[in-house]
N, C-alpha and C. Protein backbone atom coordinates (compact mmCIF):
# COMPACT_ATOMS: atom_id res chain seq x y z
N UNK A 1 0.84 -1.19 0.00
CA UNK A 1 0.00 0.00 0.00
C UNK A 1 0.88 1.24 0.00
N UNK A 2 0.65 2.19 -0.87
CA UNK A 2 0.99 3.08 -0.65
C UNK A 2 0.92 4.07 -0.07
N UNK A 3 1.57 5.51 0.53
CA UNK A 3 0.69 7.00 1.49
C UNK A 3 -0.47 6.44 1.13
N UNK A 4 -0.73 7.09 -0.21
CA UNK A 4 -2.28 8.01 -0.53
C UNK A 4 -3.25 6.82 -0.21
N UNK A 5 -3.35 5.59 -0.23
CA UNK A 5 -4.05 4.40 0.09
C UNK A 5 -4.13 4.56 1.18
N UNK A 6 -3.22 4.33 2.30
CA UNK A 6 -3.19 4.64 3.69
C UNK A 6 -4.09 5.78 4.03
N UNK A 7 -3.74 6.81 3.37
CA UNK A 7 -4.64 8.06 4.06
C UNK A 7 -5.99 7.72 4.11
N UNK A 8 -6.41 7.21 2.72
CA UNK A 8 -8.04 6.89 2.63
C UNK A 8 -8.48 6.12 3.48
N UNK A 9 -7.89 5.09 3.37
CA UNK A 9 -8.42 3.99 4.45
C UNK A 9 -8.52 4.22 6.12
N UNK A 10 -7.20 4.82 6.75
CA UNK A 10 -7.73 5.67 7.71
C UNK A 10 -8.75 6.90 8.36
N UNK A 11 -8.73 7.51 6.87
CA UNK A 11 -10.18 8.68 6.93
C UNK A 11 -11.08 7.80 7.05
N UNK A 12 -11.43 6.82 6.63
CA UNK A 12 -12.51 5.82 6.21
C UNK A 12 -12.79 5.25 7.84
N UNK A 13 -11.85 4.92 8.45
CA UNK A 13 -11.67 4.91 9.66
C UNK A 13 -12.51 5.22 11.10
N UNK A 14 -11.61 6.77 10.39
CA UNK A 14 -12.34 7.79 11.33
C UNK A 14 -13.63 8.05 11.61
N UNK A 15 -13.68 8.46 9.80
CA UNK A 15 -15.56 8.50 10.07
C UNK A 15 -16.22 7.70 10.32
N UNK A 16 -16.05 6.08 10.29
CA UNK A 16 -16.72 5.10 11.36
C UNK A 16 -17.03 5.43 12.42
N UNK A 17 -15.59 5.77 13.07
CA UNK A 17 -15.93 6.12 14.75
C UNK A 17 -16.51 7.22 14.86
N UNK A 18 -16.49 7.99 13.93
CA UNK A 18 -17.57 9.48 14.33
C UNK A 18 -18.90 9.06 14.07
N UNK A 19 -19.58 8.14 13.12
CA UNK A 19 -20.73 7.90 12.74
C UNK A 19 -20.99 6.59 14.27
N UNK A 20 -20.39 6.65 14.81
CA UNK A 20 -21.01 5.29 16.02
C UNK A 20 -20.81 6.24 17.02
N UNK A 21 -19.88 7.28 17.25
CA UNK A 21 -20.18 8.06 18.34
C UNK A 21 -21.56 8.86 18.30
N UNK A 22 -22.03 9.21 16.56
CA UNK A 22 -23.05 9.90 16.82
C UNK A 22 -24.40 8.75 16.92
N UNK A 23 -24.26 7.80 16.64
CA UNK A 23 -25.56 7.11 16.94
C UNK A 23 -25.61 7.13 18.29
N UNK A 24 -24.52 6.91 18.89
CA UNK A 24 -24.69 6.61 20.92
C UNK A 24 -25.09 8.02 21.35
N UNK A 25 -24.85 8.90 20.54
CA UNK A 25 -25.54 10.20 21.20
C UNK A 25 -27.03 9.93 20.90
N UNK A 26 -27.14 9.85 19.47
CA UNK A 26 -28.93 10.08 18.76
C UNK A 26 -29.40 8.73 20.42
N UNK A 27 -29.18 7.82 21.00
CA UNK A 27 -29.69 6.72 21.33
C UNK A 27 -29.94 7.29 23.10
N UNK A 28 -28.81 8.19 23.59
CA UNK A 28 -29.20 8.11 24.91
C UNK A 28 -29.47 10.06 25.27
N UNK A 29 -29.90 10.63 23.61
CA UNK A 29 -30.60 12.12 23.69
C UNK A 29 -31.34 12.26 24.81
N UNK A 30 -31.37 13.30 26.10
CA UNK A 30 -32.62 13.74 26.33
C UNK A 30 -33.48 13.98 25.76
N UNK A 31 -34.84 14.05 25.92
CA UNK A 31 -36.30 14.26 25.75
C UNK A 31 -36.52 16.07 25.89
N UNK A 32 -36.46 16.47 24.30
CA UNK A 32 -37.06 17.60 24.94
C UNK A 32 -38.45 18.40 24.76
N UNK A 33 -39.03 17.47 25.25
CA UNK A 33 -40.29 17.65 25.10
C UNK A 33 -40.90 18.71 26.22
N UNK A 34 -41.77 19.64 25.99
CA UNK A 34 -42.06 20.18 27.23
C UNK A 34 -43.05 19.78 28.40
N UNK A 35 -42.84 19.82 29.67
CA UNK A 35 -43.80 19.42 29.97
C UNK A 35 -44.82 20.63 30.87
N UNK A 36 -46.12 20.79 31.65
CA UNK A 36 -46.60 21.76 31.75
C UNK A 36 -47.69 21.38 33.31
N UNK A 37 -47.99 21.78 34.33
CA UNK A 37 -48.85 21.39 35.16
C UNK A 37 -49.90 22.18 34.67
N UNK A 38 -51.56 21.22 34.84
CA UNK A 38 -52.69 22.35 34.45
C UNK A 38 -53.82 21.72 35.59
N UNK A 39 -55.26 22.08 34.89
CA UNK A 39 -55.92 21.87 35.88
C UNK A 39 -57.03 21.40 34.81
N UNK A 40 -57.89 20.30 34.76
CA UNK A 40 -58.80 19.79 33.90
C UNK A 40 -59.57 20.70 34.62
N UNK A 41 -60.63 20.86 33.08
CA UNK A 41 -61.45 21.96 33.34
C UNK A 41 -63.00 21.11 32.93
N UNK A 42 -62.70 20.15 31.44
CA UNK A 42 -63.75 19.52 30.68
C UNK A 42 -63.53 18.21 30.63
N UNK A 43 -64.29 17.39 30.89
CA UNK A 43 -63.88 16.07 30.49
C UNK A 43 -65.36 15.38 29.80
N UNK A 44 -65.76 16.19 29.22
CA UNK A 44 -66.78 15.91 28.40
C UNK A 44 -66.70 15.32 26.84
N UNK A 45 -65.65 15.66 26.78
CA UNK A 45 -65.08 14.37 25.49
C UNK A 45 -64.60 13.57 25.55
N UNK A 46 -64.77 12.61 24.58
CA UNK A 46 -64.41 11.14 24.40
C UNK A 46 -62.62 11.18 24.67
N UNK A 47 -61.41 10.83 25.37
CA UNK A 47 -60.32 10.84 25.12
C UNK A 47 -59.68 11.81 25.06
N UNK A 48 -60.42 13.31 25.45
CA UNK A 48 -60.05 14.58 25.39
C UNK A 48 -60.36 15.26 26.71
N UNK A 49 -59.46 15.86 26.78
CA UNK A 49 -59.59 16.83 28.34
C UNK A 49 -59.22 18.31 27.78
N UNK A 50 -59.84 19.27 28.31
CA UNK A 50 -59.65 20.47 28.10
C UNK A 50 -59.14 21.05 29.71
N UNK A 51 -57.35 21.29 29.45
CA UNK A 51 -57.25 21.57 30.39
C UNK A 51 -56.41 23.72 30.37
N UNK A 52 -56.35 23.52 32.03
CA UNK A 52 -56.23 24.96 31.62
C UNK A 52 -54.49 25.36 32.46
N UNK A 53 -54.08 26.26 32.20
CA UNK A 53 -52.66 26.41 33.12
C UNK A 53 -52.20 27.81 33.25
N UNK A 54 -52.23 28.12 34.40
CA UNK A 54 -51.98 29.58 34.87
C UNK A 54 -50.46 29.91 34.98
N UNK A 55 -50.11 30.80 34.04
CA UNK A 55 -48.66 31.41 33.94
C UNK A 55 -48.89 32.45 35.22
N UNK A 56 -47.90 33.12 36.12
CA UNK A 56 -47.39 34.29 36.72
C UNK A 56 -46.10 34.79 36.46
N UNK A 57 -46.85 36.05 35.46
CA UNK A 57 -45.35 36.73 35.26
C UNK A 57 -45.83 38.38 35.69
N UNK A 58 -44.66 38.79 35.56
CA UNK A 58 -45.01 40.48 36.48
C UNK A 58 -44.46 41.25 35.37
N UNK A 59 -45.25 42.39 35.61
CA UNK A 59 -45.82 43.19 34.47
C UNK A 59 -44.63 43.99 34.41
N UNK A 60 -44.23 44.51 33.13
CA UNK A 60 -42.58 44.78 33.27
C UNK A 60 -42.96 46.51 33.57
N UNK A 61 -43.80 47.16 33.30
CA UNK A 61 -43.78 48.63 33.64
C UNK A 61 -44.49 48.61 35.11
N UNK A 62 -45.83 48.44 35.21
CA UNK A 62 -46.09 48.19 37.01
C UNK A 62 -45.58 47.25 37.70
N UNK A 63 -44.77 46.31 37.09
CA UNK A 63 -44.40 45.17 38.30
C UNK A 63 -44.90 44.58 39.46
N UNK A 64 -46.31 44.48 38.84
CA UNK A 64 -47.33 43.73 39.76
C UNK A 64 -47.47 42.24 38.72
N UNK A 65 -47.56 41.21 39.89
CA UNK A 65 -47.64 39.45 39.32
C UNK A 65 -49.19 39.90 38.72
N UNK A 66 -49.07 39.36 37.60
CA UNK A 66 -50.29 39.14 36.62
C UNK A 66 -50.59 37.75 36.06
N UNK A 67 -51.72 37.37 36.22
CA UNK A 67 -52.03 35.90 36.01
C UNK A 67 -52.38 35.70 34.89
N UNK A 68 -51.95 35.37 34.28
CA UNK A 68 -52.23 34.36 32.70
C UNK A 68 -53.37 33.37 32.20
N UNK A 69 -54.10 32.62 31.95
CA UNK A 69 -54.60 31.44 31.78
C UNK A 69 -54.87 31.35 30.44
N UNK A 70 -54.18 29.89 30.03
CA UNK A 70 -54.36 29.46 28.62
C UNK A 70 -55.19 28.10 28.61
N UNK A 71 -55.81 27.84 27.79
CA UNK A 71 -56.54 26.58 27.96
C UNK A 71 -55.76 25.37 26.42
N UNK A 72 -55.59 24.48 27.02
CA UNK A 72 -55.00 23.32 26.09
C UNK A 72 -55.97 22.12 26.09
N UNK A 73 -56.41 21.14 24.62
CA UNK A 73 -57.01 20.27 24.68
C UNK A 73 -56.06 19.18 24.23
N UNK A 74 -56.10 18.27 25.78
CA UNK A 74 -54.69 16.96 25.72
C UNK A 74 -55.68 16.09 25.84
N UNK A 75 -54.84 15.06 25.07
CA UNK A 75 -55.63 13.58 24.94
C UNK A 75 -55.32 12.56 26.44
N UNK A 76 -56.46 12.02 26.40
CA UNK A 76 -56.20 11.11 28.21
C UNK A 76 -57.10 9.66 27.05
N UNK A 77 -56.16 8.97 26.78
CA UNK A 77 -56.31 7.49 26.31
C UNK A 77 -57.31 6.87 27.17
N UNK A 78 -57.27 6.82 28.60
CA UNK A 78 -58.05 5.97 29.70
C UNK A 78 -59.37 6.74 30.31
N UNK A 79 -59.61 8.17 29.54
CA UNK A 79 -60.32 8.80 30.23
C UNK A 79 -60.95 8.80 32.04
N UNK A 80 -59.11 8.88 32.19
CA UNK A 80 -59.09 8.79 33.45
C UNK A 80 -59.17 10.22 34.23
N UNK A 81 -58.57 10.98 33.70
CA UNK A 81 -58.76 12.30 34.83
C UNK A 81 -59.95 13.18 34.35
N UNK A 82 -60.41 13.40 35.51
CA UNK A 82 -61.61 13.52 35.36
C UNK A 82 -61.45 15.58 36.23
N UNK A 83 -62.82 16.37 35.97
CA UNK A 83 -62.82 18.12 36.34
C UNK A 83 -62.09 18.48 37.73
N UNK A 84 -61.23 19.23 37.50
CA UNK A 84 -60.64 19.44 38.77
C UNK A 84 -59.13 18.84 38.96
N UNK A 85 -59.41 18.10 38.47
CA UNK A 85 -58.12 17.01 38.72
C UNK A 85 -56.34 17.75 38.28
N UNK A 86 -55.70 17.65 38.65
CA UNK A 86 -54.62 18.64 38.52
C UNK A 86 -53.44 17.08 37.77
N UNK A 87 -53.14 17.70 36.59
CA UNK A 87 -52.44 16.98 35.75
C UNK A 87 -51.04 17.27 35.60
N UNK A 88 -50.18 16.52 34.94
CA UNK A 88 -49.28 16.66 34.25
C UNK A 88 -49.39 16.50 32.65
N UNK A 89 -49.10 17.84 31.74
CA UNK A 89 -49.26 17.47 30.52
C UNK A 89 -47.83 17.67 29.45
N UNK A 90 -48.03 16.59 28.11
CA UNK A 90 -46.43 16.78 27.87
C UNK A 90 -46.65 17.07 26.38
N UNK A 91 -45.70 18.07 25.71
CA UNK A 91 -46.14 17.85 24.28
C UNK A 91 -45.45 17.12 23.53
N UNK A 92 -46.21 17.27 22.25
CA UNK A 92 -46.36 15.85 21.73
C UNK A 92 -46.52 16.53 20.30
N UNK A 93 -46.29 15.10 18.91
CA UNK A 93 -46.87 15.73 17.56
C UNK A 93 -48.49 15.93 18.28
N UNK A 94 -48.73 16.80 16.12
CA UNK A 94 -50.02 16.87 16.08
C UNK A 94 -50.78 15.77 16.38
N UNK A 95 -52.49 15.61 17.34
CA UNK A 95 -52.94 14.32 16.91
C UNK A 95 -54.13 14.75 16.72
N UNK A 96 -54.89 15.87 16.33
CA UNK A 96 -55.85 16.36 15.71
C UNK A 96 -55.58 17.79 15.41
N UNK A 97 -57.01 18.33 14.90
CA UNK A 97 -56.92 20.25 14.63
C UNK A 97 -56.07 20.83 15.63
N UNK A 98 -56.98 20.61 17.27
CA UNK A 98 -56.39 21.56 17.94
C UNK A 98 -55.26 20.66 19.38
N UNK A 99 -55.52 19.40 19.63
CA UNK A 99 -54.66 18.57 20.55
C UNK A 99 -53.17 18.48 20.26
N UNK A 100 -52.02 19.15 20.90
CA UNK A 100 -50.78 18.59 20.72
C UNK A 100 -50.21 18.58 22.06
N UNK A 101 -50.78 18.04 23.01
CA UNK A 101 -50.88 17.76 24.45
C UNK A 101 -51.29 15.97 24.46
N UNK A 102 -50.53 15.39 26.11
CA UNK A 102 -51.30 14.35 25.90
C UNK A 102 -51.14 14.63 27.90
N UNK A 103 -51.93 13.66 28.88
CA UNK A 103 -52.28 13.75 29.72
C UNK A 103 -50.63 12.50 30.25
N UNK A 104 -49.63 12.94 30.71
CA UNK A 104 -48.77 11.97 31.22
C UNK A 104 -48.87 11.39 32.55
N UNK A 105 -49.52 11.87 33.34
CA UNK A 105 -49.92 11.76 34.88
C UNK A 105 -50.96 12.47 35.82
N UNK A 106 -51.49 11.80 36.60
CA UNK A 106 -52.63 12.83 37.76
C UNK A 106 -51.83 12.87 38.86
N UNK A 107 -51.41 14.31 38.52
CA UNK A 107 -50.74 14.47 39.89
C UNK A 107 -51.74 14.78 41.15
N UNK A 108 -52.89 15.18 41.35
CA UNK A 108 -53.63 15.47 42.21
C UNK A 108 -54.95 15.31 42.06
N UNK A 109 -55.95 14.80 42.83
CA UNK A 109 -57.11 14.27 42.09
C UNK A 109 -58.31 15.54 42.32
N UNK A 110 -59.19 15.20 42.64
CA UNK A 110 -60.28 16.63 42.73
C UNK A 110 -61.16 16.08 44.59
N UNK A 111 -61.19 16.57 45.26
CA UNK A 111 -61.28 16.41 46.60
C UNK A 111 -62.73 16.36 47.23
């Protein structure tokens, strides 16, 4: 074999080990999915919860805490949590028009 043979075959090499270092990354990635605490509001649909989640942020010219509320419709597979119930929700792809939420846990039930 000559250099220029040598060189190739070692580049050839290399980028093996760079292409297996990057699969062991793609394989043990964090999740960055977001996740969000809310509060079921509806559970009047089939597999759907309409839940709601209060931001506090303070108002940058009066600097008084101002409360937020957005409402999200996450899917609950077991139509298990039921009004009131204080959730954990995580996003997710699209899985209809307006759902890109799904229900990952009941953290607190309704009393």
């Amino acid at each position: 074999m000559n250099a220029e043979t040598k060189k190739v075959v070692s580049k050839k090499a290399e980028s093996k080990k760079v292409l297996a270092q990057q699969a062991e990354s793609v394989e043990t990635r964090v999740n960055r999915r977001r996740f969000l605490t809310a509060v079921v509001t509806s559970d009047k649909m089939d597999k759907t919860r309409v839940v709601q989640v209060q931001k506090v942020i303070k108002h940058s010219k009066y600097e008084k805490q101002v409360r937020n509320f957005v409402k999200y419709k996450a899917h609950d597979e077991k139509n298990a949590a039921k009004t009131g119930d204080v959730v954990r929700i995580m996003e997710t792809r699209p899985l209809s028009k307006d759902k890109r939420w799904i229900i990952s846990e009941i953290v607190g039930s309704k009393v």
